[in-house]
N, C-alpha and C. Protein backbone atom coordinates (compact mmCIF):
# COMPACT_ATOMS: atom_id res chain seq x y z
N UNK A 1 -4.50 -14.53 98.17
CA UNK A 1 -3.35 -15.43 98.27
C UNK A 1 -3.81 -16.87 98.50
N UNK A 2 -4.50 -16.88 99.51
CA UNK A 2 -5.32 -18.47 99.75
C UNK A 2 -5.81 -18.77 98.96
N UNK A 3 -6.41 -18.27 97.90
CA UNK A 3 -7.63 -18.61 96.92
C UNK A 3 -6.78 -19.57 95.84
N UNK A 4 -5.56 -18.23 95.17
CA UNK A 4 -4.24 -18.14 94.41
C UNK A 4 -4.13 -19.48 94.94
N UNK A 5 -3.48 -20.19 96.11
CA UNK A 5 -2.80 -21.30 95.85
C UNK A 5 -3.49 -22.73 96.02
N UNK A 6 -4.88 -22.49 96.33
CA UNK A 6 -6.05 -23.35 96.36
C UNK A 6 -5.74 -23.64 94.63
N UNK A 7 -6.00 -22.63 93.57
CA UNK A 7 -6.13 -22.80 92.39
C UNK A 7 -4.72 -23.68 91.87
N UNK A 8 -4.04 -23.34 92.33
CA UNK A 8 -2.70 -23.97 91.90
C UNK A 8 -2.35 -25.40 92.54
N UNK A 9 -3.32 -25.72 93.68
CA UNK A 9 -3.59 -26.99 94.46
C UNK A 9 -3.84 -27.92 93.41
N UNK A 10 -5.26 -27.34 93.08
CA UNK A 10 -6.12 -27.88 91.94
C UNK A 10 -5.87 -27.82 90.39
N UNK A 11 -4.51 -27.11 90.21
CA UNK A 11 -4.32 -28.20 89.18
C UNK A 11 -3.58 -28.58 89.36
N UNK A 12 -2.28 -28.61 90.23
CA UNK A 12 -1.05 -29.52 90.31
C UNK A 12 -1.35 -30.96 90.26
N UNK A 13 -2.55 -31.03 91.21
CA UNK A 13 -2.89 -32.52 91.85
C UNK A 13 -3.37 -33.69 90.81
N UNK A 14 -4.44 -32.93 89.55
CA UNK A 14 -4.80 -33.80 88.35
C UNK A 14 -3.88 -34.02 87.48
N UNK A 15 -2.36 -32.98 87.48
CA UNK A 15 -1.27 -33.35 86.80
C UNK A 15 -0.33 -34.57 87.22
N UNK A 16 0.18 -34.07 88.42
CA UNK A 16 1.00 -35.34 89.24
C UNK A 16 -0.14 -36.91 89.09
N UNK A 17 -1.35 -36.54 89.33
CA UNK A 17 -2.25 -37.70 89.00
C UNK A 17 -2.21 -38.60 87.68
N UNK A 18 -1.78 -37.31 86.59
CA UNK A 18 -1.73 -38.23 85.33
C UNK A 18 -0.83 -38.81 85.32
N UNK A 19 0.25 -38.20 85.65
CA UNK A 19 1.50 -38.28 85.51
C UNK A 19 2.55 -39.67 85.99
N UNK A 20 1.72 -39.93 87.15
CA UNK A 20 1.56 -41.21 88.41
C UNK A 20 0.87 -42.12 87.36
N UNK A 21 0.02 -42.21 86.71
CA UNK A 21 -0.54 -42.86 86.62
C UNK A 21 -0.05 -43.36 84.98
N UNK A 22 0.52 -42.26 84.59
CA UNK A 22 1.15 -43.25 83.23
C UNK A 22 2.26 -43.38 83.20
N UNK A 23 2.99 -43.38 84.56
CA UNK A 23 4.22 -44.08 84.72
C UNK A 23 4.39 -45.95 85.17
N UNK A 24 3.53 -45.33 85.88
CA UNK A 24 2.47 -46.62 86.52
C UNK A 24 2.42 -47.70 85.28
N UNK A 25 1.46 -47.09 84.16
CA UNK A 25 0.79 -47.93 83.08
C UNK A 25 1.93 -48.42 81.98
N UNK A 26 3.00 -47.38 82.24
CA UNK A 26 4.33 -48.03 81.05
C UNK A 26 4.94 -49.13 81.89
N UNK A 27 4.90 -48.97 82.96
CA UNK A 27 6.01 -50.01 83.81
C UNK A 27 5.16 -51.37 83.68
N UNK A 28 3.81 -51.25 83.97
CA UNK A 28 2.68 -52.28 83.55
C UNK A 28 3.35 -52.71 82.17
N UNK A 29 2.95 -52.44 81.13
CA UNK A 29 3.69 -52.32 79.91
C UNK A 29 4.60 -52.92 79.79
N UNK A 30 5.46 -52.60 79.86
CA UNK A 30 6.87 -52.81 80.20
C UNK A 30 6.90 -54.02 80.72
N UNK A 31 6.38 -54.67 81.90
CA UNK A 31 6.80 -55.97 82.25
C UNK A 31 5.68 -56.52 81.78
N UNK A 32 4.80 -56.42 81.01
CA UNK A 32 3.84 -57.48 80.38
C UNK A 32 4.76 -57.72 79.18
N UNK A 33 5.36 -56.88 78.33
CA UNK A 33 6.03 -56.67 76.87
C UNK A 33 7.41 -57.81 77.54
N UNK A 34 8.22 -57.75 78.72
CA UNK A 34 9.05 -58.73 79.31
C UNK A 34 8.70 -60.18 79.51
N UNK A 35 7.37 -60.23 79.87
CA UNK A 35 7.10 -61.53 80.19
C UNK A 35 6.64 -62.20 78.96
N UNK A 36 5.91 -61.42 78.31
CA UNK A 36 5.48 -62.13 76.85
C UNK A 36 6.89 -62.31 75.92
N UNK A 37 7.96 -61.97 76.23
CA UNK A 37 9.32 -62.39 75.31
C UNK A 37 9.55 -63.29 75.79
N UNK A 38 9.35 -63.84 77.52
CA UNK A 38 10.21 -64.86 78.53
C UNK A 38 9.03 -66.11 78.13
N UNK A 39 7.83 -65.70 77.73
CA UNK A 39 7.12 -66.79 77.45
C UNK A 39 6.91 -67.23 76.14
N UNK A 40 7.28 -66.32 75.18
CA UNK A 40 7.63 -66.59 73.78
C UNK A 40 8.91 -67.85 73.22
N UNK A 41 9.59 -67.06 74.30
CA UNK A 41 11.14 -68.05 74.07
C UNK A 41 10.54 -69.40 75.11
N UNK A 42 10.43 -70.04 76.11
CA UNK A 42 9.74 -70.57 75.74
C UNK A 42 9.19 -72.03 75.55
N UNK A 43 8.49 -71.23 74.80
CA UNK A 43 7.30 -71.75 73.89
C UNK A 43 8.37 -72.36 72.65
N UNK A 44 8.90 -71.36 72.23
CA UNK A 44 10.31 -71.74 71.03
C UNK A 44 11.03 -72.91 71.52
N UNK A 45 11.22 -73.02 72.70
CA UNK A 45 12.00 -74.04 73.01
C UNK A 45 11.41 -75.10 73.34
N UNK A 46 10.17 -75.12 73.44
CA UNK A 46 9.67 -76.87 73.76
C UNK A 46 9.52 -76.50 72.55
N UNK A 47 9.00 -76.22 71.72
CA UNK A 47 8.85 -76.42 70.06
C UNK A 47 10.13 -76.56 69.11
């Protein structure tokens, strides 16, 4: 039983890890893809 949920420790933890971590990387994303429109426009407008 201990062993059983040791194993199931070990993989939950590298999942939630990815999982964290490319939620993480879209939201990154996401407000780089925001700021490069807010600095696009702008740029449009002194031009």
């Amino acid at each position: 039983m201990h062993t059983h949920l040791r194993v199931r420790m070990g993989w939950s933890i590298p999942f939630f890890h990815y999982l964290y971590g490319y939620v993480w990387c879209s939201h990154v994303f996401m407000f780089e893809l925001h700021f490069l429109k807010l600095e696009s426009e702008a740029l449009s407008l002194l031009l």
